[in-house]
PDB file of N, CA and C in Angstrom:
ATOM      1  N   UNK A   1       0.217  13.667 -11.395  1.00  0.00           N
ATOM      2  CA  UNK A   1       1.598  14.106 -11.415  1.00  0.00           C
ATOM      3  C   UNK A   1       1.689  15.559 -10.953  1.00  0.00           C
ATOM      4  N   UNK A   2       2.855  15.983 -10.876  1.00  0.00           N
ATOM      5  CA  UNK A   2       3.222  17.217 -10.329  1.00  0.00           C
ATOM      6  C   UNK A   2       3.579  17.927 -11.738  1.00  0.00           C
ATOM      7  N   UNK A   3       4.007  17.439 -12.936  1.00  0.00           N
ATOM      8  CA  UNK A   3       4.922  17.490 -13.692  1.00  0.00           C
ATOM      9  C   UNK A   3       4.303  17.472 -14.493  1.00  0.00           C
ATOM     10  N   UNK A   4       3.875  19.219 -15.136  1.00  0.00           N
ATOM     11  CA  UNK A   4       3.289  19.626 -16.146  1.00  0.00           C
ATOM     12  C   UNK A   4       3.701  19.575 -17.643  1.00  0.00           C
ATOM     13  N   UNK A   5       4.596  18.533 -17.826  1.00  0.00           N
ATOM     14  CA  UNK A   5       5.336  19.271 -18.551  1.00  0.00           C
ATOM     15  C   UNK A   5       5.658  17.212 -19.218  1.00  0.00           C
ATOM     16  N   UNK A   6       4.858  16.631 -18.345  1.00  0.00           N
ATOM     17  CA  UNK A   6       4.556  15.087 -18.556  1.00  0.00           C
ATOM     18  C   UNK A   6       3.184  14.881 -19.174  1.00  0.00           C
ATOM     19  N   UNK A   7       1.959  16.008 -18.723  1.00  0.00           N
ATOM     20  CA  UNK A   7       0.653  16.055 -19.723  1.00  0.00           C
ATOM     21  C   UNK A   7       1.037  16.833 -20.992  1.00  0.00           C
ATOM     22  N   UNK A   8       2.134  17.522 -20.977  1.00  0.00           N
ATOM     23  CA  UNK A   8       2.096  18.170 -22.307  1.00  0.00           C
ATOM     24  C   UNK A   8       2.645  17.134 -23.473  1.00  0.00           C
ATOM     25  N   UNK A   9       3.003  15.957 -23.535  1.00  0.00           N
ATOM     26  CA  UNK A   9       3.608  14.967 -24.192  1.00  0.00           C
ATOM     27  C   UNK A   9       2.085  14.203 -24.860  1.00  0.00           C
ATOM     28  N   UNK A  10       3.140  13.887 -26.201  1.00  0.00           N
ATOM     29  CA  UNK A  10       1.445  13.359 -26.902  1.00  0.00           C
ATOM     30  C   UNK A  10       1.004  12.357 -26.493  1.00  0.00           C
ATOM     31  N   UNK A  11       2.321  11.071 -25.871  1.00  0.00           N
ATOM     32  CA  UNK A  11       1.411  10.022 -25.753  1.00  0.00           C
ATOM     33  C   UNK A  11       0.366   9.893 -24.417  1.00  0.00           C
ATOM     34  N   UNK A  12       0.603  10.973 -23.445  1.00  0.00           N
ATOM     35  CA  UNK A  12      -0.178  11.328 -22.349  1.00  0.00           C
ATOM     36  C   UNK A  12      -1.532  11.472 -23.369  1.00  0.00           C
ATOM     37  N   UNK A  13      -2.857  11.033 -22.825  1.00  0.00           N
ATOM     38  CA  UNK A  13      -3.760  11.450 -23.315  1.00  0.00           C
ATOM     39  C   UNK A  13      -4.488  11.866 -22.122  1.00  0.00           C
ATOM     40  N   UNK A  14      -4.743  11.225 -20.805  1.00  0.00           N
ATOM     41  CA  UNK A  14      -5.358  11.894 -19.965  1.00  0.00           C
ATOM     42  C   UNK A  14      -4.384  12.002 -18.506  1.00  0.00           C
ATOM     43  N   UNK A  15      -4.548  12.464 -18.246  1.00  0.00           N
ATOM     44  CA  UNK A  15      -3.467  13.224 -16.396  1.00  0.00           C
ATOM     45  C   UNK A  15      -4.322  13.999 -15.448  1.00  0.00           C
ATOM     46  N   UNK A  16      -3.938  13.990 -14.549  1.00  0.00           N
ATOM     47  CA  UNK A  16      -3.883  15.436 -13.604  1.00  0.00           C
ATOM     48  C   UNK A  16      -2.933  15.543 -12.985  1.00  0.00           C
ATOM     49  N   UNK A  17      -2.774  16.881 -12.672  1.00  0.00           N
ATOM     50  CA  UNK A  17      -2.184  17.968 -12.054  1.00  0.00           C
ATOM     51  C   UNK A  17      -2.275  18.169 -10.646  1.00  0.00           C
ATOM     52  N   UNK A  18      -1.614  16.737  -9.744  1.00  0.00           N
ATOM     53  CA  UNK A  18      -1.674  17.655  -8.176  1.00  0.00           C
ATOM     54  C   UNK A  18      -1.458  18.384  -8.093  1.00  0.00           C
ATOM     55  N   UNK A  19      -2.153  19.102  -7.056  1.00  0.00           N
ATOM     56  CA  UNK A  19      -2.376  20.137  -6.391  1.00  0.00           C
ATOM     57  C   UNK A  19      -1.036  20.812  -5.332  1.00  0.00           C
ATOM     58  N   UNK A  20      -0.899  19.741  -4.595  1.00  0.00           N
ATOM     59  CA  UNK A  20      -0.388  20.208  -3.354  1.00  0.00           C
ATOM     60  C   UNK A  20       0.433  19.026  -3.414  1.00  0.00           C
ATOM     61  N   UNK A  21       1.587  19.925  -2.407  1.00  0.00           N
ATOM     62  CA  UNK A  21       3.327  18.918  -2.473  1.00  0.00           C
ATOM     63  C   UNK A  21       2.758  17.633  -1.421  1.00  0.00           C
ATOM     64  N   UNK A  22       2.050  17.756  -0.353  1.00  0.00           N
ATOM     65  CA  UNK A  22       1.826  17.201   0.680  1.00  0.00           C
ATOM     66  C   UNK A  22       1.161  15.699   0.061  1.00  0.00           C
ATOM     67  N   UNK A  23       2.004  14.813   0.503  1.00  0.00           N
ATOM     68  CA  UNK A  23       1.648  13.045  -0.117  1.00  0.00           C
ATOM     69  C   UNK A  23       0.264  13.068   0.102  1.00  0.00           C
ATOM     70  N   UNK A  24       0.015  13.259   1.853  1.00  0.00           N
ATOM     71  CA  UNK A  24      -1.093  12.630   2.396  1.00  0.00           C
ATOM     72  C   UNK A  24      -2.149  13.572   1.425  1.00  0.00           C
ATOM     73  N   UNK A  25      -2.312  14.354   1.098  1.00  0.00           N
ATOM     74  CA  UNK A  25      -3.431  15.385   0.489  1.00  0.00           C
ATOM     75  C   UNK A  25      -3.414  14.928  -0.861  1.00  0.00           C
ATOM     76  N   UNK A  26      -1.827  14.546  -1.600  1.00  0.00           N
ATOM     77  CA  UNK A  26      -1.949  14.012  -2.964  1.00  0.00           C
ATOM     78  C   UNK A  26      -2.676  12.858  -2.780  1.00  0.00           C
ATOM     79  N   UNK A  27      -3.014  11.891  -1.894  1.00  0.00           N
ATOM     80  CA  UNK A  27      -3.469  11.076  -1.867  1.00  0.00           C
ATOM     81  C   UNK A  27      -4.687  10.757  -1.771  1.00  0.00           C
ATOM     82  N   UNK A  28      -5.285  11.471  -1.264  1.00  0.00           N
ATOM     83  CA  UNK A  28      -6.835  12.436  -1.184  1.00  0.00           C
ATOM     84  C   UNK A  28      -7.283  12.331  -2.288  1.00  0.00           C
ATOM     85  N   UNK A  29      -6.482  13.694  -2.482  1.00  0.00           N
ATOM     86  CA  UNK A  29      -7.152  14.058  -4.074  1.00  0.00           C
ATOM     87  C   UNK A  29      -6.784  12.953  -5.419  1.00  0.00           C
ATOM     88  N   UNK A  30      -6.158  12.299  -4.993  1.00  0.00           N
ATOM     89  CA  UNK A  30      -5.948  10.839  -6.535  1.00  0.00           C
ATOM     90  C   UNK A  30      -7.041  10.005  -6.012  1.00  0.00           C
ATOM     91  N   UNK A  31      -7.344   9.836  -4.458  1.00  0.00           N
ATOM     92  CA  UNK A  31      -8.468   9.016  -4.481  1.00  0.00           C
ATOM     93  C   UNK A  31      -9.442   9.400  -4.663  1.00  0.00           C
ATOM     94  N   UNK A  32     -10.126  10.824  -4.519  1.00  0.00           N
ATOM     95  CA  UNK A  32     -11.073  11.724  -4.639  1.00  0.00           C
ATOM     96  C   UNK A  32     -11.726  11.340  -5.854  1.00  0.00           C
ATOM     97  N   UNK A  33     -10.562  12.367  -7.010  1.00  0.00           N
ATOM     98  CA  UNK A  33     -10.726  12.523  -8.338  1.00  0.00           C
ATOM     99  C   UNK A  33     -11.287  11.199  -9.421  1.00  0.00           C
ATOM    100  N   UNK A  34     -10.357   9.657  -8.333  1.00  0.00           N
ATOM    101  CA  UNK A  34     -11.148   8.943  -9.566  1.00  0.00           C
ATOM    102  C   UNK A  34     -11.851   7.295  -8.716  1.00  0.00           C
ATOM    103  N   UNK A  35     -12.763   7.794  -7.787  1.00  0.00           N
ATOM    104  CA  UNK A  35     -13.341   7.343  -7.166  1.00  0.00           C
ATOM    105  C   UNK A  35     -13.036   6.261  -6.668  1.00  0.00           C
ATOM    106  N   UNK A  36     -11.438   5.704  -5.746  1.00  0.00           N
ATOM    107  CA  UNK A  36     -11.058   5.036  -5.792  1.00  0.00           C
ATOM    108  C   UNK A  36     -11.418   4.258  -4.327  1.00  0.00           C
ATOM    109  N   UNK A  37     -12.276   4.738  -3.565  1.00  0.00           N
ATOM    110  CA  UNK A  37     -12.267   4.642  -2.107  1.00  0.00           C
ATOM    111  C   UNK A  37     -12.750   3.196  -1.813  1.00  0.00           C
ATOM    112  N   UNK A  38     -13.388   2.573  -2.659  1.00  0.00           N
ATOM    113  CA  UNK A  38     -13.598   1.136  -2.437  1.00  0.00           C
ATOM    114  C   UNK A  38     -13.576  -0.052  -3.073  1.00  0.00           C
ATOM    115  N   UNK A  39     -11.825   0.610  -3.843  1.00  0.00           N
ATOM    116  CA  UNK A  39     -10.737  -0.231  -4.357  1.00  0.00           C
ATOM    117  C   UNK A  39      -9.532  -0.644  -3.537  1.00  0.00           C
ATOM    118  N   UNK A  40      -9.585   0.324  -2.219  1.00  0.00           N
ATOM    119  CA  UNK A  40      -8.573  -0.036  -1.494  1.00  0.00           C
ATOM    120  C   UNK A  40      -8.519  -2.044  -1.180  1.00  0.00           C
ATOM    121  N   UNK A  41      -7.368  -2.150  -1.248  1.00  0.00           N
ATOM    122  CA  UNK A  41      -7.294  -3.352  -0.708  1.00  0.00           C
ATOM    123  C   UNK A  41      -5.406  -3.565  -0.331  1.00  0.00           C
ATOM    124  N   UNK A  42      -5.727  -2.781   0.933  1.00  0.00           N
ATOM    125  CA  UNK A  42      -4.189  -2.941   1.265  1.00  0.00           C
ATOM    126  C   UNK A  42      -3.501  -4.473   2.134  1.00  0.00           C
ATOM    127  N   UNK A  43      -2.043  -4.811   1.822  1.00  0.00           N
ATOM    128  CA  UNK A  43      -1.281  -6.187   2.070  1.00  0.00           C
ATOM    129  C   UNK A  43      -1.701  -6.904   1.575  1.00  0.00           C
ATOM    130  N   UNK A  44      -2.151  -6.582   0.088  1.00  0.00           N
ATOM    131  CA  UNK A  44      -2.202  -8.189  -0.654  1.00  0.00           C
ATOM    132  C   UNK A  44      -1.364  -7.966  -1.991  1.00  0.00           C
ATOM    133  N   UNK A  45      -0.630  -7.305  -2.274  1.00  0.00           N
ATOM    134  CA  UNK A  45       0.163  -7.087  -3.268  1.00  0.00           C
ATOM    135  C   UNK A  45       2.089  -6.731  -2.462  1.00  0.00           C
ATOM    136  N   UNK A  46       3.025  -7.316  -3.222  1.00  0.00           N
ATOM    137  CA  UNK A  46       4.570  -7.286  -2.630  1.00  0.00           C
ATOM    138  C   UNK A  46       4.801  -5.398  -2.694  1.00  0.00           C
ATOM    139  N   UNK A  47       5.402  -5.149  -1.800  1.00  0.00           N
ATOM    140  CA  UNK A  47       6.182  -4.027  -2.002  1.00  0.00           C
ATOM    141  C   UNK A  47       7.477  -4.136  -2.419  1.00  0.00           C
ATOM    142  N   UNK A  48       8.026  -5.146  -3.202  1.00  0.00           N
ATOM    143  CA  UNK A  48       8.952  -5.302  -4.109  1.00  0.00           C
ATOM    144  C   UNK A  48       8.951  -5.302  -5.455  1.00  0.00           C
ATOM    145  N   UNK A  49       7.504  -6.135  -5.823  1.00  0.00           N
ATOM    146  CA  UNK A  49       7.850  -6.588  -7.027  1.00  0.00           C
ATOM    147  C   UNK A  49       5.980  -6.412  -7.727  1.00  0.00           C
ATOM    148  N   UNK A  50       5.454  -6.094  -6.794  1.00  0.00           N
ATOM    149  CA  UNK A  50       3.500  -6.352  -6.873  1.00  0.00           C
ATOM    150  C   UNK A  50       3.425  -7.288  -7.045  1.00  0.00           C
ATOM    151  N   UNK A  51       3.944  -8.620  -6.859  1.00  0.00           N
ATOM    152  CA  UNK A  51       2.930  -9.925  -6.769  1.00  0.00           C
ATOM    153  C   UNK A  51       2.583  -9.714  -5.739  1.00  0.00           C
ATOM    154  N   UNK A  52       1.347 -11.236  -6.103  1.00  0.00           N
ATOM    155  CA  UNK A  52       0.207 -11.401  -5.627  1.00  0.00           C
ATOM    156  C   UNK A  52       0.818 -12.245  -3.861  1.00  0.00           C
ATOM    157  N   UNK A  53       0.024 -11.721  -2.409  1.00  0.00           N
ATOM    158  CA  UNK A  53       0.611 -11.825  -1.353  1.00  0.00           C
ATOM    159  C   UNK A  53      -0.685 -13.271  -0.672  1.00  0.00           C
ATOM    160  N   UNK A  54       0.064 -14.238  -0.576  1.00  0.00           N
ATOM    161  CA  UNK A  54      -0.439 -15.432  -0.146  1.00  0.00           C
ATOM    162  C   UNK A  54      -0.426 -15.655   1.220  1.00  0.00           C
ATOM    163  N   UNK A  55      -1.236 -16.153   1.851  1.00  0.00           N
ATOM    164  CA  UNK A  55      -1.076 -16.533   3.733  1.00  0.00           C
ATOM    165  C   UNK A  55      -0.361 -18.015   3.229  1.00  0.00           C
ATOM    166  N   UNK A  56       0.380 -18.157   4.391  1.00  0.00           N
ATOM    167  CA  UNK A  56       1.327 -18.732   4.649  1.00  0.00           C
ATOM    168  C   UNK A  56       1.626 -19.602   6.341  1.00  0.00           C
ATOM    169  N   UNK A  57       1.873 -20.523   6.415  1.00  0.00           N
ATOM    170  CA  UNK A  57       2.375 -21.226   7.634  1.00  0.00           C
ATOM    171  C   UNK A  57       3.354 -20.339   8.126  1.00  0.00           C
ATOM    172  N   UNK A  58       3.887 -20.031   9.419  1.00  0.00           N
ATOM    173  CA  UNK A  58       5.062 -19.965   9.945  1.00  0.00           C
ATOM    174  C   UNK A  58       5.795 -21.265   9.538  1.00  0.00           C
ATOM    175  N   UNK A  59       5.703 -22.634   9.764  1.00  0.00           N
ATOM    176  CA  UNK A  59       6.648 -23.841   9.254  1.00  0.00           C
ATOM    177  C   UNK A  59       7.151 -23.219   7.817  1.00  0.00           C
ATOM    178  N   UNK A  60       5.879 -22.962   6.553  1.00  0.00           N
ATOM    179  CA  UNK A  60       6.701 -22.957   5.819  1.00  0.00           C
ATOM    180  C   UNK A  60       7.716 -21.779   5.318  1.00  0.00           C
ATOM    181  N   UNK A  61       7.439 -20.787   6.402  1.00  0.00           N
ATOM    182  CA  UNK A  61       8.655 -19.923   6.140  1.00  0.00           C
ATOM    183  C   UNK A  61       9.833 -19.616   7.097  1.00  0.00           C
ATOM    184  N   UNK A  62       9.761 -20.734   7.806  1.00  0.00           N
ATOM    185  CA  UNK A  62      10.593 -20.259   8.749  1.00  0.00           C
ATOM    186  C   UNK A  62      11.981 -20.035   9.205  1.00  0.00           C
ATOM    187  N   UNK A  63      12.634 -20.657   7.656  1.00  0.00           N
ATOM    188  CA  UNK A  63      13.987 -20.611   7.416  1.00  0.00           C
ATOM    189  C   UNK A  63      14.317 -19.070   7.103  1.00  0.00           C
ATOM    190  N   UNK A  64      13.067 -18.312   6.556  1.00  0.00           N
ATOM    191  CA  UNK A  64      13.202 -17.231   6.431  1.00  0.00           C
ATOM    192  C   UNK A  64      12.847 -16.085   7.684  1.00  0.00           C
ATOM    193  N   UNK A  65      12.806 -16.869   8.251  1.00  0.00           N
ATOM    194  CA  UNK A  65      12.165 -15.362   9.544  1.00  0.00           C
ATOM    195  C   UNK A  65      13.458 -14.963  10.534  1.00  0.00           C
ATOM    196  N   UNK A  66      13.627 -13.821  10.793  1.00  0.00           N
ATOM    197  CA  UNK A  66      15.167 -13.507  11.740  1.00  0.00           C
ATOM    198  C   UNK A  66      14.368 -14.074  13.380  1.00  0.00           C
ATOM    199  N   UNK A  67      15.059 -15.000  13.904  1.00  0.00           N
ATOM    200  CA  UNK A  67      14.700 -14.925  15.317  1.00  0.00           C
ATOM    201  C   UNK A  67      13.714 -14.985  15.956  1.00  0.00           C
ATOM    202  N   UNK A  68      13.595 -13.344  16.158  1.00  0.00           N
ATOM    203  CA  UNK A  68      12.903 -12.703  16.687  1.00  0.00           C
ATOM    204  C   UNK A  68      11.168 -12.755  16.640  1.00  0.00           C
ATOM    205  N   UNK A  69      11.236 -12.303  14.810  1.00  0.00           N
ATOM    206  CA  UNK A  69      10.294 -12.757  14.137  1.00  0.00           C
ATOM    207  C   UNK A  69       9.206 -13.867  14.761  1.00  0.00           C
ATOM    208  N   UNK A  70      10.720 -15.187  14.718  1.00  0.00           N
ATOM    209  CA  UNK A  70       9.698 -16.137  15.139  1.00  0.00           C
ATOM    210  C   UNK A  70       9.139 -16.788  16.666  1.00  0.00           C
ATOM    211  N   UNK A  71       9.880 -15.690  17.573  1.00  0.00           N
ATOM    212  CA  UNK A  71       9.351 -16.403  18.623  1.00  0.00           C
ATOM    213  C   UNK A  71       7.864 -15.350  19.144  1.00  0.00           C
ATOM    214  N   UNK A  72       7.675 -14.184  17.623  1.00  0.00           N
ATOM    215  CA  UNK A  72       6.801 -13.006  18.470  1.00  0.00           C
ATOM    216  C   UNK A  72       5.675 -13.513  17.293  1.00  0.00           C
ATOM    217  N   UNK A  73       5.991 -13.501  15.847  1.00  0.00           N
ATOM    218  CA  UNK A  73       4.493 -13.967  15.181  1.00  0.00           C
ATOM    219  C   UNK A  73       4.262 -15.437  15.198  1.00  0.00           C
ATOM    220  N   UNK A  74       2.698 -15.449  14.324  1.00  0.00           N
ATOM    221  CA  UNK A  74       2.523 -16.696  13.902  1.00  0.00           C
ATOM    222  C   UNK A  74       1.529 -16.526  12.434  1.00  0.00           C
ATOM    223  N   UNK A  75       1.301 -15.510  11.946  1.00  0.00           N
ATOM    224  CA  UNK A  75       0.779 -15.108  10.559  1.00  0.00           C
ATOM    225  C   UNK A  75       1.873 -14.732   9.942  1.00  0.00           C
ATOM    226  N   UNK A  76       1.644 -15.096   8.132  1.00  0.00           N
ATOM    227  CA  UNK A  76       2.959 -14.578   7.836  1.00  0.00           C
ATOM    228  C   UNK A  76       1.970 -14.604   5.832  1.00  0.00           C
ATOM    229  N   UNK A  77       2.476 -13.634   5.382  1.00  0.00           N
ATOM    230  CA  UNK A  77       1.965 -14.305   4.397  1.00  0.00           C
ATOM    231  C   UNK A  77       3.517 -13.983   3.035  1.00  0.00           C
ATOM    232  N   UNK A  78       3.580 -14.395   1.513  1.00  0.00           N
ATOM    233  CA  UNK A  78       4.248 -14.877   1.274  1.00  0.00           C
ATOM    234  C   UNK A  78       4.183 -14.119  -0.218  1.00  0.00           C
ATOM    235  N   UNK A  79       5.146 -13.364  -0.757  1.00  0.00           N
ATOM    236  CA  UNK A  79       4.803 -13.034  -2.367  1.00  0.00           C
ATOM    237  C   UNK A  79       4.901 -14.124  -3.139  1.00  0.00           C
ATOM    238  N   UNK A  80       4.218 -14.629  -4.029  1.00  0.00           N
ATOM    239  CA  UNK A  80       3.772 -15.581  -5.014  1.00  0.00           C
ATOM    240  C   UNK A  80       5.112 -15.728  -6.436  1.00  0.00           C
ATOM    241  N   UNK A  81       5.297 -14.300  -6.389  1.00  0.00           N
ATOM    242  CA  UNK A  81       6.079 -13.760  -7.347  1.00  0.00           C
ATOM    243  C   UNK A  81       7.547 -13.978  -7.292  1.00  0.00           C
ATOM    244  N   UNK A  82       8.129 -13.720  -5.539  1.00  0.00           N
ATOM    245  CA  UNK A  82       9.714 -13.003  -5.120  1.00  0.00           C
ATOM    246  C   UNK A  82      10.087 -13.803  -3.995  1.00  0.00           C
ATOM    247  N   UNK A  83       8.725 -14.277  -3.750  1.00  0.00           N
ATOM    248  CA  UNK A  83       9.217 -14.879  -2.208  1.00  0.00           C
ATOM    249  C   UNK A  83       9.243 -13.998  -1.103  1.00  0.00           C
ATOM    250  N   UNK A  84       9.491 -13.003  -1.272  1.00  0.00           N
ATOM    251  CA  UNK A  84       9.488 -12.140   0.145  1.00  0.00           C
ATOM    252  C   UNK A  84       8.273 -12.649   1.507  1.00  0.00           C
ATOM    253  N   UNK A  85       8.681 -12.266   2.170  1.00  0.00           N
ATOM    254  CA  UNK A  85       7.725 -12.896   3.527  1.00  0.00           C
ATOM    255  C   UNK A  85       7.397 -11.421   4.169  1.00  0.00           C
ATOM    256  N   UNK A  86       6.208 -11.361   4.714  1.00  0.00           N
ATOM    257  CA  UNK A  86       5.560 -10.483   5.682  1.00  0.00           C
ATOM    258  C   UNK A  86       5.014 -11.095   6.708  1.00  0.00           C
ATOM    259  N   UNK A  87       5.161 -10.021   8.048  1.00  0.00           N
ATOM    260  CA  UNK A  87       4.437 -10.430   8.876  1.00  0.00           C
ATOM    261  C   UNK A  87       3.815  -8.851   9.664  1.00  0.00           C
ATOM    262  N   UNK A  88       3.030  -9.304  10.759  1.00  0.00           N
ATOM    263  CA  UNK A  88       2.479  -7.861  10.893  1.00  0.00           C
ATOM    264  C   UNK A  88       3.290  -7.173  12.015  1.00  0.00           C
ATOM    265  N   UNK A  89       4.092  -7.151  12.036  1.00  0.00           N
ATOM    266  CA  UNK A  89       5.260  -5.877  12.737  1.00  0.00           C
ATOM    267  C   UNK A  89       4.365  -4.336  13.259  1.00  0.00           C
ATOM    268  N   UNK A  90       4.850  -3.662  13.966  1.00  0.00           N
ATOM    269  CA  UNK A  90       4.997  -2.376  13.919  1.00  0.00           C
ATOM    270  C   UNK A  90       4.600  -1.649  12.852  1.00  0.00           C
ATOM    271  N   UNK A  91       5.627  -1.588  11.629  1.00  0.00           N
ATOM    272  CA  UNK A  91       5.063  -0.906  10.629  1.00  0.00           C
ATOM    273  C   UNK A  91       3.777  -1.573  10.072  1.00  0.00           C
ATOM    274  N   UNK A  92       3.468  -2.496   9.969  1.00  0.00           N
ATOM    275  CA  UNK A  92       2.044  -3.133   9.628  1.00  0.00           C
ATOM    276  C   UNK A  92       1.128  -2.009  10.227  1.00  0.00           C
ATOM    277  N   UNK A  93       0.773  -2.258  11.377  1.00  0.00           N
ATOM    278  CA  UNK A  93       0.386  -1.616  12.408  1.00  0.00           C
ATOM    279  C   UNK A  93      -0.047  -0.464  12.015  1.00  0.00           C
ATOM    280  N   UNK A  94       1.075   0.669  12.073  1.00  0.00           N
ATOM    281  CA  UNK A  94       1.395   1.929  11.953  1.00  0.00           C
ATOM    282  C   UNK A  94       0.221   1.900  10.471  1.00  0.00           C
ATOM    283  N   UNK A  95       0.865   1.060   9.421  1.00  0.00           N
ATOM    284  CA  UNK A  95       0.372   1.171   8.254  1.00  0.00           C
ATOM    285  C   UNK A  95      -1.594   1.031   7.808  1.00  0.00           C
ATOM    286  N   UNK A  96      -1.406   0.499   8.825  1.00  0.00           N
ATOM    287  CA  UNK A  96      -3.035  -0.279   9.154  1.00  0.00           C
ATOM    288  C   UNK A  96      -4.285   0.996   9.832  1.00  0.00           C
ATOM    289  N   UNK A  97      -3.395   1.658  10.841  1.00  0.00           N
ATOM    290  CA  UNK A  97      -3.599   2.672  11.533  1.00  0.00           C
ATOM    291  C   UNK A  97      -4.341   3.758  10.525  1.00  0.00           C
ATOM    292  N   UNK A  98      -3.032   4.025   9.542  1.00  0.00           N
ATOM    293  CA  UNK A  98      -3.038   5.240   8.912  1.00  0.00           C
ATOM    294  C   UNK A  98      -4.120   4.813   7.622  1.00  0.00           C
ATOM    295  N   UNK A  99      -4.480   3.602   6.682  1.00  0.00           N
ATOM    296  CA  UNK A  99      -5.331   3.236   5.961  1.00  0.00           C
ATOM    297  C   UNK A  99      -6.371   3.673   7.053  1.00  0.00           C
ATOM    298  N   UNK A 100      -7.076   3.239   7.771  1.00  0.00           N
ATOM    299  CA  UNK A 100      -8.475   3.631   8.558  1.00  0.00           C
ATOM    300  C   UNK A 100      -8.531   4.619   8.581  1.00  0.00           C
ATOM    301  N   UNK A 101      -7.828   5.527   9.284  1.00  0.00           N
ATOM    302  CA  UNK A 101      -7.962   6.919   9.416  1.00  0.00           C
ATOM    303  C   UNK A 101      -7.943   7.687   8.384  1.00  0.00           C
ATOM    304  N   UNK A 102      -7.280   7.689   6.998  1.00  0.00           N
ATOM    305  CA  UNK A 102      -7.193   8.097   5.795  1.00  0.00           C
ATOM    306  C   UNK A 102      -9.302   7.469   5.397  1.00  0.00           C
ATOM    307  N   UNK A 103      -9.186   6.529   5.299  1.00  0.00           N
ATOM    308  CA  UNK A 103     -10.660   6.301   4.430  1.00  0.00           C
ATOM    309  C   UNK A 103     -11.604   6.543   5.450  1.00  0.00           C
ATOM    310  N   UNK A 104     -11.931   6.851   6.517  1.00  0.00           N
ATOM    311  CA  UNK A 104     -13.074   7.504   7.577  1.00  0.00           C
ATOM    312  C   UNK A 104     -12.953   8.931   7.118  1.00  0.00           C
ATOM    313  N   UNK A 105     -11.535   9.214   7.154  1.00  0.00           N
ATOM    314  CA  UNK A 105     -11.799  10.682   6.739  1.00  0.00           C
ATOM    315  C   UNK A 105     -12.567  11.047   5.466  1.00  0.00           C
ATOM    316  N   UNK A 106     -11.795  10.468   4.827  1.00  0.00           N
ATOM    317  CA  UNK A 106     -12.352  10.647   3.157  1.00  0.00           C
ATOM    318  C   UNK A 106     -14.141  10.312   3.147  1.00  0.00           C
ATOM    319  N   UNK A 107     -14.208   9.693   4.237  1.00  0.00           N
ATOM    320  CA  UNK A 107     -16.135   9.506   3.732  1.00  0.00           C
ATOM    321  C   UNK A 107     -16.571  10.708   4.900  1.00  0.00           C
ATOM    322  N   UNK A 108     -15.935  11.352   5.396  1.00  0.00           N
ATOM    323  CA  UNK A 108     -16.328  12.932   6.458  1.00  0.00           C
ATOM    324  C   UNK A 108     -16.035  13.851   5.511  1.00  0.00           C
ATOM    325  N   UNK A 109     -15.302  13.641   4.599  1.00  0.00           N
ATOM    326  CA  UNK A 109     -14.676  14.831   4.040  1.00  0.00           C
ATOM    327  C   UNK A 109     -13.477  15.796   4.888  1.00  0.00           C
ATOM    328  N   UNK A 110     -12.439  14.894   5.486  1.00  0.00           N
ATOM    329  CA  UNK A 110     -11.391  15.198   6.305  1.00  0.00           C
ATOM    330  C   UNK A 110     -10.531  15.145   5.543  1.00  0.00           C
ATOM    331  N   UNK A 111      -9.425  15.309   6.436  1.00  0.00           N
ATOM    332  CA  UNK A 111      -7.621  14.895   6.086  1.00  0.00           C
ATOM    333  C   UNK A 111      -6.834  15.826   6.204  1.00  0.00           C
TER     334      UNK A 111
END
C-alpha cells in the first residue's frame, strides 16, 4: 500500500509501504519483495469477477461475439463464474507484450 496510515490499524498485522507512485515499479517491488516471479500466471482468471477462465469453442460462444470478433478469431476462452468471453485482441497482445518484458526484466534486474 501507499497508505500508511492502513499498517497503522490493528487488524493489519503484516504490510508494506510502496515506495514509488509509478504502477510499473510498484509492481516490481510487490513482486520483488515476496517472491512472486513464478506465480505469474496471466488470462486464466476474469477481470470481472476472478473466476476461473476456460477455453472455449467459437460455436459455443458465438451468440456472444460482436461481428467482427467473429470473422477475425477462433480461440476464445470463457469465465466459469460470469460468463464473460475473451479473445486475444490487441489489448491481449499489448498485455502479453508487457508480462514478458516485465518478467525478463525482473530476472536482469531491470524495469
Amino acid at each position: 500500500t501507499r497508505d500508511r496510515g492502513i499498517l497503522k490499524r490493528n487488524e493489519v498485522t503484516y504490510g508494506y509501504i510502496l515506495r514509488s507512485d509509478d504502477p510499473k515499479i510498484q509492481l516490481r517491488e510487490v513482486t520483488l519483495r515476496y517472491s512472486l516471479q513464478n506465480w505469474f500466471a496471466p488470462f486464466t482468471r476474469c477481470m470481472e469477477c476472478n473466476g476461473e477462465l476456460i477455453s472455449v469453442s467459437k460455436q459455443d460462444v458465438q451468440e456472444q461475439l460482436p461481428e467482427k470478433v467473429k470473422e477475425t478469431f477462433d480461440e476464445f476462452a470463457k469465465c466459469e463464474r460470469c460468463g464473460k468471453v475473451y479473445w486475444g485482441g490487441t489489448h491481449y497482445e499489448n498485455m502479453s507484450l508487457f508480462i514478458e518484458k516485465f518478467l525478463k526484466s525482473i530476472s536482469k534486474k531491470e524495469f
